[in-house]
PDB file of N, CA and C in Angstrom:
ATOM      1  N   UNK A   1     119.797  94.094 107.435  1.00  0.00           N
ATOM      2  CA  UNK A   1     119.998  92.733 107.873  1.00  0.00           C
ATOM      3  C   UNK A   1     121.172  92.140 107.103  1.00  0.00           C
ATOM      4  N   UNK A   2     121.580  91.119 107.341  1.00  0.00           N
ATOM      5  CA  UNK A   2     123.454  90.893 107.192  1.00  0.00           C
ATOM      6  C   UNK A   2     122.942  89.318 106.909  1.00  0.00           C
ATOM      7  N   UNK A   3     123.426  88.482 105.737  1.00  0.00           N
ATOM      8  CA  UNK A   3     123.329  87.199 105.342  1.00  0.00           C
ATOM      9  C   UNK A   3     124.657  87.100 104.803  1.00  0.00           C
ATOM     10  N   UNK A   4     125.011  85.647 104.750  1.00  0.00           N
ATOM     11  CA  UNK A   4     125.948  85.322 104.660  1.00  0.00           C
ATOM     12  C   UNK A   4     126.769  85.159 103.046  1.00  0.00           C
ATOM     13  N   UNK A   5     127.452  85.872 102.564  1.00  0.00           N
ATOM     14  CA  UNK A   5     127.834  85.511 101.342  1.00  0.00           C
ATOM     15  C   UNK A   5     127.508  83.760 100.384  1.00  0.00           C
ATOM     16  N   UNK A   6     128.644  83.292 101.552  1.00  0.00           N
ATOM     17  CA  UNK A   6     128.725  81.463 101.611  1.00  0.00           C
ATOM     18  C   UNK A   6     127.536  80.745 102.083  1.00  0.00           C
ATOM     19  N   UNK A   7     127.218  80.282 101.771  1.00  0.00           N
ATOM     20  CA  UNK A   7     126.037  79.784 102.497  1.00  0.00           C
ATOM     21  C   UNK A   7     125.899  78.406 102.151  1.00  0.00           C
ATOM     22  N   UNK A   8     125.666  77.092 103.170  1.00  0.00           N
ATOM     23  CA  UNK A   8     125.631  75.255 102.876  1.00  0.00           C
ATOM     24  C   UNK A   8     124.146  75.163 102.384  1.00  0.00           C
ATOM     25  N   UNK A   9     124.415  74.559 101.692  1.00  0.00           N
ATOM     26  CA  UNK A   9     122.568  73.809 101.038  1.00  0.00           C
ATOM     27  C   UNK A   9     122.279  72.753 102.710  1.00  0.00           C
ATOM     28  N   UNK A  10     120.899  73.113 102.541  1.00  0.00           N
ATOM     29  CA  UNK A  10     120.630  72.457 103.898  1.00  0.00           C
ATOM     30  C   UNK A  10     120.394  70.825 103.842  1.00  0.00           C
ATOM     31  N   UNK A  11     120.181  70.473 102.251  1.00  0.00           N
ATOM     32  CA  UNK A  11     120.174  69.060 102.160  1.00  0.00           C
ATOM     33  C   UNK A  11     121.353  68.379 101.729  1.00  0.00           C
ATOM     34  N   UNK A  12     122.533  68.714 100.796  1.00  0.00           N
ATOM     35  CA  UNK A  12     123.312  68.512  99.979  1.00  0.00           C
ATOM     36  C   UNK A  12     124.783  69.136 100.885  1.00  0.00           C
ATOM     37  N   UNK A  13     124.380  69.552 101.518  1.00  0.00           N
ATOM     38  CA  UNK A  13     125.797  69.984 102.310  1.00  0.00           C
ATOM     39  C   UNK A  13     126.927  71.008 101.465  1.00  0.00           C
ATOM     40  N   UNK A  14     126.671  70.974 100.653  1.00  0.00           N
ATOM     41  CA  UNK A  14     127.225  72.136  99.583  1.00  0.00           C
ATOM     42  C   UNK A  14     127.277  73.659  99.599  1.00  0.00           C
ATOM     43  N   UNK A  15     127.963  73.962  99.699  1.00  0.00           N
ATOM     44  CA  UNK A  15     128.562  75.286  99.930  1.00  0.00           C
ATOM     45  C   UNK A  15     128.353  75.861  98.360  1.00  0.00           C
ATOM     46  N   UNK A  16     127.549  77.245  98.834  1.00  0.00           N
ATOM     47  CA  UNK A  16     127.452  78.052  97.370  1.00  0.00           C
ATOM     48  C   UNK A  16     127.477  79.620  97.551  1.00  0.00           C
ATOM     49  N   UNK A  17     127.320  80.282  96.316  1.00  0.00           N
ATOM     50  CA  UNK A  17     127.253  81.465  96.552  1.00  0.00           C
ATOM     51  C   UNK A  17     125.907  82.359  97.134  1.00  0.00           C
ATOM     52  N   UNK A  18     125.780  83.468  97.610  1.00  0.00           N
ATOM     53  CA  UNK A  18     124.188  83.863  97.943  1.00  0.00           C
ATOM     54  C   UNK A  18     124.691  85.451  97.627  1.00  0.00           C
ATOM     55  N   UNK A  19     124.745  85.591  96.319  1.00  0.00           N
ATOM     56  CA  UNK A  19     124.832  86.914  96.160  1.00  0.00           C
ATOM     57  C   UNK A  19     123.834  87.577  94.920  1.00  0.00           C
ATOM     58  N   UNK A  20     123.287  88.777  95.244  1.00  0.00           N
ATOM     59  CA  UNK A  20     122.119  88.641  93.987  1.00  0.00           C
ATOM     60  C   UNK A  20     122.129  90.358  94.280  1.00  0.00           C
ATOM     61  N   UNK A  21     122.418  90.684  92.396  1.00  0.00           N
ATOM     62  CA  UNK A  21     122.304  92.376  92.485  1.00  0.00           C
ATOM     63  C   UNK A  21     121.366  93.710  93.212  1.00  0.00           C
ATOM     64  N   UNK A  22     119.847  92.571  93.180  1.00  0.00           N
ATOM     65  CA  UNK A  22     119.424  93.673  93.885  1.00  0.00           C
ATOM     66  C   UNK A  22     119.541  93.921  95.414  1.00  0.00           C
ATOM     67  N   UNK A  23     119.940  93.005  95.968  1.00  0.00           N
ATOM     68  CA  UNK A  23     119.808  92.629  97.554  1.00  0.00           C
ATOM     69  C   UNK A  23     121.343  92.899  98.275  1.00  0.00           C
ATOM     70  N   UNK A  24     122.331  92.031  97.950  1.00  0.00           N
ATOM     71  CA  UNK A  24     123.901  92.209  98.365  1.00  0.00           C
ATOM     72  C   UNK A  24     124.086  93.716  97.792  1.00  0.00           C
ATOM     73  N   UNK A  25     124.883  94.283  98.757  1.00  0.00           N
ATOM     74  CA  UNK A  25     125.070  95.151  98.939  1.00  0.00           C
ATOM     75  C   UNK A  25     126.415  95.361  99.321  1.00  0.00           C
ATOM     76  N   UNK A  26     126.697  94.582 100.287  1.00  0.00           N
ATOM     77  CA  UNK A  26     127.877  94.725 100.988  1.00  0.00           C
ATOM     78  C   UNK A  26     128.695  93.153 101.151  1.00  0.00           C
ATOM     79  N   UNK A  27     130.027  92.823 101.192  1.00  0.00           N
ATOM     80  CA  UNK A  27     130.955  92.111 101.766  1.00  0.00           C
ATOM     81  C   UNK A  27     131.511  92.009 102.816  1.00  0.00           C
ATOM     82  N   UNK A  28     131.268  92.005 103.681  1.00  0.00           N
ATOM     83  CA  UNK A  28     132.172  92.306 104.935  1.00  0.00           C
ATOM     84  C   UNK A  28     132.915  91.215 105.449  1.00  0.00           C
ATOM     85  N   UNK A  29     134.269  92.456 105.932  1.00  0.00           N
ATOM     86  CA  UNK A  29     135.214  92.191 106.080  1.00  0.00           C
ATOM     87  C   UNK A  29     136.189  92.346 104.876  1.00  0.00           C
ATOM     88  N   UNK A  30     135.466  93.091 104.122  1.00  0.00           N
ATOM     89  CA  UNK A  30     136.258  94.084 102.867  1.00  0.00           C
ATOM     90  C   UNK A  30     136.076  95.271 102.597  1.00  0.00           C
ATOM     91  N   UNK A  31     137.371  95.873 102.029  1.00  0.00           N
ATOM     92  CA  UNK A  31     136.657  97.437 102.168  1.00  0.00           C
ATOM     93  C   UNK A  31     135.728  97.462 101.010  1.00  0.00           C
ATOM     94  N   UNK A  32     135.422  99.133 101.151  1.00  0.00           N
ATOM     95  CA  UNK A  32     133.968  99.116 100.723  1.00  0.00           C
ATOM     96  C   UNK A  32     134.287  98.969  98.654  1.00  0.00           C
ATOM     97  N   UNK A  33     135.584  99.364  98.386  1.00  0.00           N
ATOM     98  CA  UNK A  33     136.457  99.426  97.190  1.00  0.00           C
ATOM     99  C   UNK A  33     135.884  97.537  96.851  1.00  0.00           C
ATOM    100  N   UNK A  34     136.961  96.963  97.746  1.00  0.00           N
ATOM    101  CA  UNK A  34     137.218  95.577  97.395  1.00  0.00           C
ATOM    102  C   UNK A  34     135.690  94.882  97.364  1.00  0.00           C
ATOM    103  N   UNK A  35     135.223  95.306  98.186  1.00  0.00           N
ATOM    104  CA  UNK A  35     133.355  94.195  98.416  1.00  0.00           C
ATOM    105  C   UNK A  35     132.929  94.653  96.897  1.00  0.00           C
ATOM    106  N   UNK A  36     133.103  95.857  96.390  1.00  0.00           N
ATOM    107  CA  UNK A  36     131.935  96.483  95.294  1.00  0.00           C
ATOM    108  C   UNK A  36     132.907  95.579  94.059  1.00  0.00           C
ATOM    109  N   UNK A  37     134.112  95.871  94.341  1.00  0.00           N
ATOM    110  CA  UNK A  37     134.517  94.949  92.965  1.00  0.00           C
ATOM    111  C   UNK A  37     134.085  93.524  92.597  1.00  0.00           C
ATOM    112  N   UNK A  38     134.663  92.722  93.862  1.00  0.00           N
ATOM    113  CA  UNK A  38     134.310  91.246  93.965  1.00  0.00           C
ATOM    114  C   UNK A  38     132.272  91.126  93.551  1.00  0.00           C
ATOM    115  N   UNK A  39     131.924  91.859  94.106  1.00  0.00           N
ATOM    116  CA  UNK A  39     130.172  91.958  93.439  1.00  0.00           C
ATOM    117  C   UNK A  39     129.977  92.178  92.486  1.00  0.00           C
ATOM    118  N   UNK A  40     130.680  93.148  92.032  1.00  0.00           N
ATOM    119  CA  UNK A  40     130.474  93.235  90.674  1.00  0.00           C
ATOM    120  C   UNK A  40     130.947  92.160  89.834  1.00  0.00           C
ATOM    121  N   UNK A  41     131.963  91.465  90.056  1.00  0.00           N
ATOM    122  CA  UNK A  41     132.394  89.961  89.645  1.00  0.00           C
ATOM    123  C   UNK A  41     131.662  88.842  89.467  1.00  0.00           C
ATOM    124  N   UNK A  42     131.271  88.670  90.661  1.00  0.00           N
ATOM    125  CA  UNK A  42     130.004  87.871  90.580  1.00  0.00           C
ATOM    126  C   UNK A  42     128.809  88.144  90.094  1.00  0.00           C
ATOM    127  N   UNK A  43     128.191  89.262  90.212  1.00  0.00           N
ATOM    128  CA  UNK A  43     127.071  89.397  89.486  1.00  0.00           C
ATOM    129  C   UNK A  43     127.120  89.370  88.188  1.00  0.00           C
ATOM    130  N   UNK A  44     128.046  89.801  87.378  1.00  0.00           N
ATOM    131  CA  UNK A  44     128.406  89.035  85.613  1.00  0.00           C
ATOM    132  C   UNK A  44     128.891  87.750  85.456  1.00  0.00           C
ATOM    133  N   UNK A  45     129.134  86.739  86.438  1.00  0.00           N
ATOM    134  CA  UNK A  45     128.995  85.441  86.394  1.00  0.00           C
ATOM    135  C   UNK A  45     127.079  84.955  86.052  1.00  0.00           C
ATOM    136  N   UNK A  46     126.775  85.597  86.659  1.00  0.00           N
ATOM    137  CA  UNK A  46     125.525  85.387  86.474  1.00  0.00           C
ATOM    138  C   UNK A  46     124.978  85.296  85.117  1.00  0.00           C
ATOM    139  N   UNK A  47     125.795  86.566  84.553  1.00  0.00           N
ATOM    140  CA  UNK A  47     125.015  86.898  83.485  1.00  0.00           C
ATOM    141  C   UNK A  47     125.493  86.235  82.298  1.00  0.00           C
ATOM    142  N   UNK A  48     126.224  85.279  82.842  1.00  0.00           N
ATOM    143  CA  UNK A  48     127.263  84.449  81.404  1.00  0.00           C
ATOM    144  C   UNK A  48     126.338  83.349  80.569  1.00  0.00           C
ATOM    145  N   UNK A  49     126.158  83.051  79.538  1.00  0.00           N
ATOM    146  CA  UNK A  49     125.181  82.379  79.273  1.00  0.00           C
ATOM    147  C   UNK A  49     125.895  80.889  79.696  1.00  0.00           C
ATOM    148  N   UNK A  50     127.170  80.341  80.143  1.00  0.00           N
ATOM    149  CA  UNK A  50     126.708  79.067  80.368  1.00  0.00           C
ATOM    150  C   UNK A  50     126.608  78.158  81.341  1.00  0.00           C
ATOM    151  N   UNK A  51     126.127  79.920  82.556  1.00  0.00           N
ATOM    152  CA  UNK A  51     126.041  79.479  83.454  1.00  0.00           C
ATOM    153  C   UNK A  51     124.361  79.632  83.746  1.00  0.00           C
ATOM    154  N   UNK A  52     123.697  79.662  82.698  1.00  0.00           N
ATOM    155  CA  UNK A  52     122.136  79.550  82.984  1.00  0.00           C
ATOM    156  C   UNK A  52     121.692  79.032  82.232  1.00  0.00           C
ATOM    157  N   UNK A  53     120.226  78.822  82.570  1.00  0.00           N
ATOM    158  CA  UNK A  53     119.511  77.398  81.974  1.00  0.00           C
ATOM    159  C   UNK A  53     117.895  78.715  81.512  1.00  0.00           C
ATOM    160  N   UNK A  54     117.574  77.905  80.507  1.00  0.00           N
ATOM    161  CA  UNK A  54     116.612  78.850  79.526  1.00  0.00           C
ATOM    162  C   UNK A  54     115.411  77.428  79.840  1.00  0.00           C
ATOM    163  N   UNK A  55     114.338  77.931  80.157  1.00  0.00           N
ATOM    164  CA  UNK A  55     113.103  77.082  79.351  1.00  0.00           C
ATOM    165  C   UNK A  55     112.333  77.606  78.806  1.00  0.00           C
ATOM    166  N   UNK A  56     112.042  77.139  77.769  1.00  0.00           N
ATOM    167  CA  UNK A  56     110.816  77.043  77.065  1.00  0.00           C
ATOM    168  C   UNK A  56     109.623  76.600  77.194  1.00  0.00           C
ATOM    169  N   UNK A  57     108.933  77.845  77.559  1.00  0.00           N
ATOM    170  CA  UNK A  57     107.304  77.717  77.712  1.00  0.00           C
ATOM    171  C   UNK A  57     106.167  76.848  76.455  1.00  0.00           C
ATOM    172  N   UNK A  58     105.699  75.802  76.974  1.00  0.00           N
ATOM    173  CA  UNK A  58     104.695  75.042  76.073  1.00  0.00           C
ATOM    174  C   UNK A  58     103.456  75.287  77.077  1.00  0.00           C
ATOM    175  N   UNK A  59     102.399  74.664  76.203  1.00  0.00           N
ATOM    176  CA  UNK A  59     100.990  74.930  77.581  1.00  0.00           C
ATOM    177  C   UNK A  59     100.686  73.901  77.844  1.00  0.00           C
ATOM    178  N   UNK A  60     100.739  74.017  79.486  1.00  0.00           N
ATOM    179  CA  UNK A  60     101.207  72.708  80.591  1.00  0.00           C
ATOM    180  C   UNK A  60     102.397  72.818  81.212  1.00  0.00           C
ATOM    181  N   UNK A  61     103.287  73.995  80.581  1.00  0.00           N
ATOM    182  CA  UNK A  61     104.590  73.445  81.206  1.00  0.00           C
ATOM    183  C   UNK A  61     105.163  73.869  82.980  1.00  0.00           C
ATOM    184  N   UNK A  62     105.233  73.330  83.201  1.00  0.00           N
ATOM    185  CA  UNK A  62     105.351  73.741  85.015  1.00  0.00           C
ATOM    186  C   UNK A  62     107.457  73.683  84.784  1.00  0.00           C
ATOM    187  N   UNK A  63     107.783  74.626  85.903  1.00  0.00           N
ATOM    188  CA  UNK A  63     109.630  75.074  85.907  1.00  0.00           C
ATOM    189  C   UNK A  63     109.388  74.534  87.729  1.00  0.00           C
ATOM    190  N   UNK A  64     110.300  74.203  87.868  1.00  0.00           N
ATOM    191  CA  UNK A  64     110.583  74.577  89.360  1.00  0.00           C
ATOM    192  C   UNK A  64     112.536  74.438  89.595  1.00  0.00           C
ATOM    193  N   UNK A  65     112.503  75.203  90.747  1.00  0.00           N
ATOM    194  CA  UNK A  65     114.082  75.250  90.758  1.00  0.00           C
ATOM    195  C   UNK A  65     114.481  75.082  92.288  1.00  0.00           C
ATOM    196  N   UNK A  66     115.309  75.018  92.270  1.00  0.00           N
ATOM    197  CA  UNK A  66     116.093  74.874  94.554  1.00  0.00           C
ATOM    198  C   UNK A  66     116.257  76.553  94.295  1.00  0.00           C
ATOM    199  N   UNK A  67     115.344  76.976  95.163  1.00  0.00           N
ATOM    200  CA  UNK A  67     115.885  78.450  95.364  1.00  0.00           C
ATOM    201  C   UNK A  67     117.577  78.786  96.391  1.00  0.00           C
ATOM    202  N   UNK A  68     117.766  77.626  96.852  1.00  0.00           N
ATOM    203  CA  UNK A  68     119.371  77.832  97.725  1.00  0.00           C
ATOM    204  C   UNK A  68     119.983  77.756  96.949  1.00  0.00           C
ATOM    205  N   UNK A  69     119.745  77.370  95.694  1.00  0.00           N
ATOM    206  CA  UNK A  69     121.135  76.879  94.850  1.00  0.00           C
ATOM    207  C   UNK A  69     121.197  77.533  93.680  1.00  0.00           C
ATOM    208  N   UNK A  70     120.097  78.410  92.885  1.00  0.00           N
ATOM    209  CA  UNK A  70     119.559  79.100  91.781  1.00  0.00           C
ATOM    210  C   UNK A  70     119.392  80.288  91.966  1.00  0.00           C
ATOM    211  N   UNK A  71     119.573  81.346  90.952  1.00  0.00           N
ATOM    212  CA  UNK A  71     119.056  82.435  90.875  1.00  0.00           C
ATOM    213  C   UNK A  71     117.556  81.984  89.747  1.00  0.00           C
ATOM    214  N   UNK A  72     116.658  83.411  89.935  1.00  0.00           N
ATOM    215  CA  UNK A  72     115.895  83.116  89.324  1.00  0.00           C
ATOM    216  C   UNK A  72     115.708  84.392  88.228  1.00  0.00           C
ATOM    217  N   UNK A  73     115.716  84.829  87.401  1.00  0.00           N
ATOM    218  CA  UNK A  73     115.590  85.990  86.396  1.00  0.00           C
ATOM    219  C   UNK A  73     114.258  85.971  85.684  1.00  0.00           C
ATOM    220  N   UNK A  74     112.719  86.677  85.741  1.00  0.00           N
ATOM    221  CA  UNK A  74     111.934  86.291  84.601  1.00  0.00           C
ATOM    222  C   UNK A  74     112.146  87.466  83.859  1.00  0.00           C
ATOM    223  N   UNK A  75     112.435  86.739  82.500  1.00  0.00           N
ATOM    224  CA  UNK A  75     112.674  87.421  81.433  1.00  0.00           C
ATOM    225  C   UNK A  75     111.190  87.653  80.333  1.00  0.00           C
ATOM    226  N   UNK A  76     110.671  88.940  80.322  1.00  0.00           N
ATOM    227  CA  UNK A  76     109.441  89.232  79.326  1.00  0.00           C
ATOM    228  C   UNK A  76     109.918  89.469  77.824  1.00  0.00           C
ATOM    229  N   UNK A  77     109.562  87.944  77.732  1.00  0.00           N
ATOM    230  CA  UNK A  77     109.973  87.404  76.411  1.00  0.00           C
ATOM    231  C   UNK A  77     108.637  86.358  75.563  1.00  0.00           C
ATOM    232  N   UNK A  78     107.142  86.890  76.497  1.00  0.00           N
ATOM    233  CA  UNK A  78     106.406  85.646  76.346  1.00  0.00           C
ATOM    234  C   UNK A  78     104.696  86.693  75.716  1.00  0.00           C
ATOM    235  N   UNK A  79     104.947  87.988  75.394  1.00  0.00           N
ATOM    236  CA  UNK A  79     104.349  88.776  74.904  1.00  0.00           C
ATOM    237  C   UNK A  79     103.986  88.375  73.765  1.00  0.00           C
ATOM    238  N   UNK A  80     102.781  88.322  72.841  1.00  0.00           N
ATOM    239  CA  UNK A  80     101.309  89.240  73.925  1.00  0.00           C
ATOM    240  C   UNK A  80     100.711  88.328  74.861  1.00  0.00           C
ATOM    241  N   UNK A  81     101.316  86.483  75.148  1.00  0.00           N
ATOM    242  CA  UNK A  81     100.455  85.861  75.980  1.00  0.00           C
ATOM    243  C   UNK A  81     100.597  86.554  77.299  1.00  0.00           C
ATOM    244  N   UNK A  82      99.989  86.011  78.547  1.00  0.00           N
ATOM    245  CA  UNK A  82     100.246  86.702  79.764  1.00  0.00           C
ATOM    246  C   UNK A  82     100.894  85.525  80.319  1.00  0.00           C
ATOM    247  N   UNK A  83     101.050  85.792  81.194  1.00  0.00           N
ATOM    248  CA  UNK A  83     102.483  84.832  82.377  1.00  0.00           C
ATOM    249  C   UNK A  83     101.664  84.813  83.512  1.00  0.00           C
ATOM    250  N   UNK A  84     101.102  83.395  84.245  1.00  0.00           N
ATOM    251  CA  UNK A  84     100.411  82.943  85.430  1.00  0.00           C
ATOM    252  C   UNK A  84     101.433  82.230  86.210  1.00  0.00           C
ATOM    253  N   UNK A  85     101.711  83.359  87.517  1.00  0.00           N
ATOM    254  CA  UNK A  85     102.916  82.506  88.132  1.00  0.00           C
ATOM    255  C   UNK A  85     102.116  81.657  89.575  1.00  0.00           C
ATOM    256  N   UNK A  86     102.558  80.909  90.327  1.00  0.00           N
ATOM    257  CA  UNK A  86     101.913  80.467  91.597  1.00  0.00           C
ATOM    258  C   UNK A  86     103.421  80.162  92.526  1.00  0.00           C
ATOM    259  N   UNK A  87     104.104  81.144  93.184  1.00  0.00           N
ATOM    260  CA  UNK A  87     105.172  80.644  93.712  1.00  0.00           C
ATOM    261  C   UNK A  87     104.864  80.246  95.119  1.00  0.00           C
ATOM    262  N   UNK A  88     105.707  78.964  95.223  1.00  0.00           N
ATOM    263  CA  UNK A  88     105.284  78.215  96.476  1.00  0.00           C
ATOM    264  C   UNK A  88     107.024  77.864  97.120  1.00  0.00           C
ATOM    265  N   UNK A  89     106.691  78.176  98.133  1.00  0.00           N
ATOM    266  CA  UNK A  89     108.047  77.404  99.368  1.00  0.00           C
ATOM    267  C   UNK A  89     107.773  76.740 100.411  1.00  0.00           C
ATOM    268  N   UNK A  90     108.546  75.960  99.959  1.00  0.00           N
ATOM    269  CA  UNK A  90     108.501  74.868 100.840  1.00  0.00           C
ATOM    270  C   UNK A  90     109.501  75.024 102.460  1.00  0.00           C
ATOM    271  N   UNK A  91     108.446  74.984 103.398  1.00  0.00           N
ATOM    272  CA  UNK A  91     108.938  74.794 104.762  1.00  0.00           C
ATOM    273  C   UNK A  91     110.415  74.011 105.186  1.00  0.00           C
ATOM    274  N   UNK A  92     111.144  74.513 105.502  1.00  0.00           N
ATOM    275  CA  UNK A  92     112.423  74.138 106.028  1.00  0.00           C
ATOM    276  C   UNK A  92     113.182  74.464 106.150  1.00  0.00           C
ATOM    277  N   UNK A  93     114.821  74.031 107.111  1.00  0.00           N
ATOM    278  CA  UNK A  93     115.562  74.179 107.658  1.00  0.00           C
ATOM    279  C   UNK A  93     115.874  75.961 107.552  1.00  0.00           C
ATOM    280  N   UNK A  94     116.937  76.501 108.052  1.00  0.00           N
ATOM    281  CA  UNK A  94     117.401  77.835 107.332  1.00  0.00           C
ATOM    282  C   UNK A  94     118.638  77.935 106.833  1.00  0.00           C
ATOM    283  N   UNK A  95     118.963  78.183 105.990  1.00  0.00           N
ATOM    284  CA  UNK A  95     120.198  77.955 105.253  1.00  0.00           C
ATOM    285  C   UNK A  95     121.185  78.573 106.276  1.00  0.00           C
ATOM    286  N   UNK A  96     122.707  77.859 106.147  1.00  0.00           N
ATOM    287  CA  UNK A  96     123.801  78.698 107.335  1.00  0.00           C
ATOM    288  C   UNK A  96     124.833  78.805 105.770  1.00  0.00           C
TER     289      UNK A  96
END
């Protein structure tokens, strides 16, 4: 299945990236040289620290994020407690 690199936030009208290591695969309309580089580009944007946001777990603490606009990474860093996730989405539009 084929999604769009670019993609508009469906509330904010904002144009962002939708590229994520395990899933993108391909660029098209580049060769297969040029798509793997430019991915690989972006996916170490990712990994830059100041382009991500860290929280810190207290008890009570609830995270939530815009999945159109965020990557999400869980990092097992919270050993020996255990990690209770409940992920929920919310109904709407489809991103273009």
């Amino acid at each position: 299945m084929q999604h769009p690199v670019v993609r508009t936030h469906p509330v904010t009208g904002r144009r962002g990236l939708f590229v994520n290591v395990q899933f993108t695969t391909r660029i098209m309309g580049l060769s297969a040289d040029e798509s793997q580089e430019l991915l690989h580009l972006l996916w170490c944007q990712a990994d830059r620290a100041e382009f991500q946001c860290r929280f810190r777990w207290e008890p009570g603490s609830a995270a939530f994020w815009d999945n159109c606009a965020a990557q999400h990474y869980a990092v097992s860093d919270y050993a020996p407690q255990h990690r209770v996730v409940e992920r929920v989405a919310i109904v709407g539009s489809t991103p273009v």
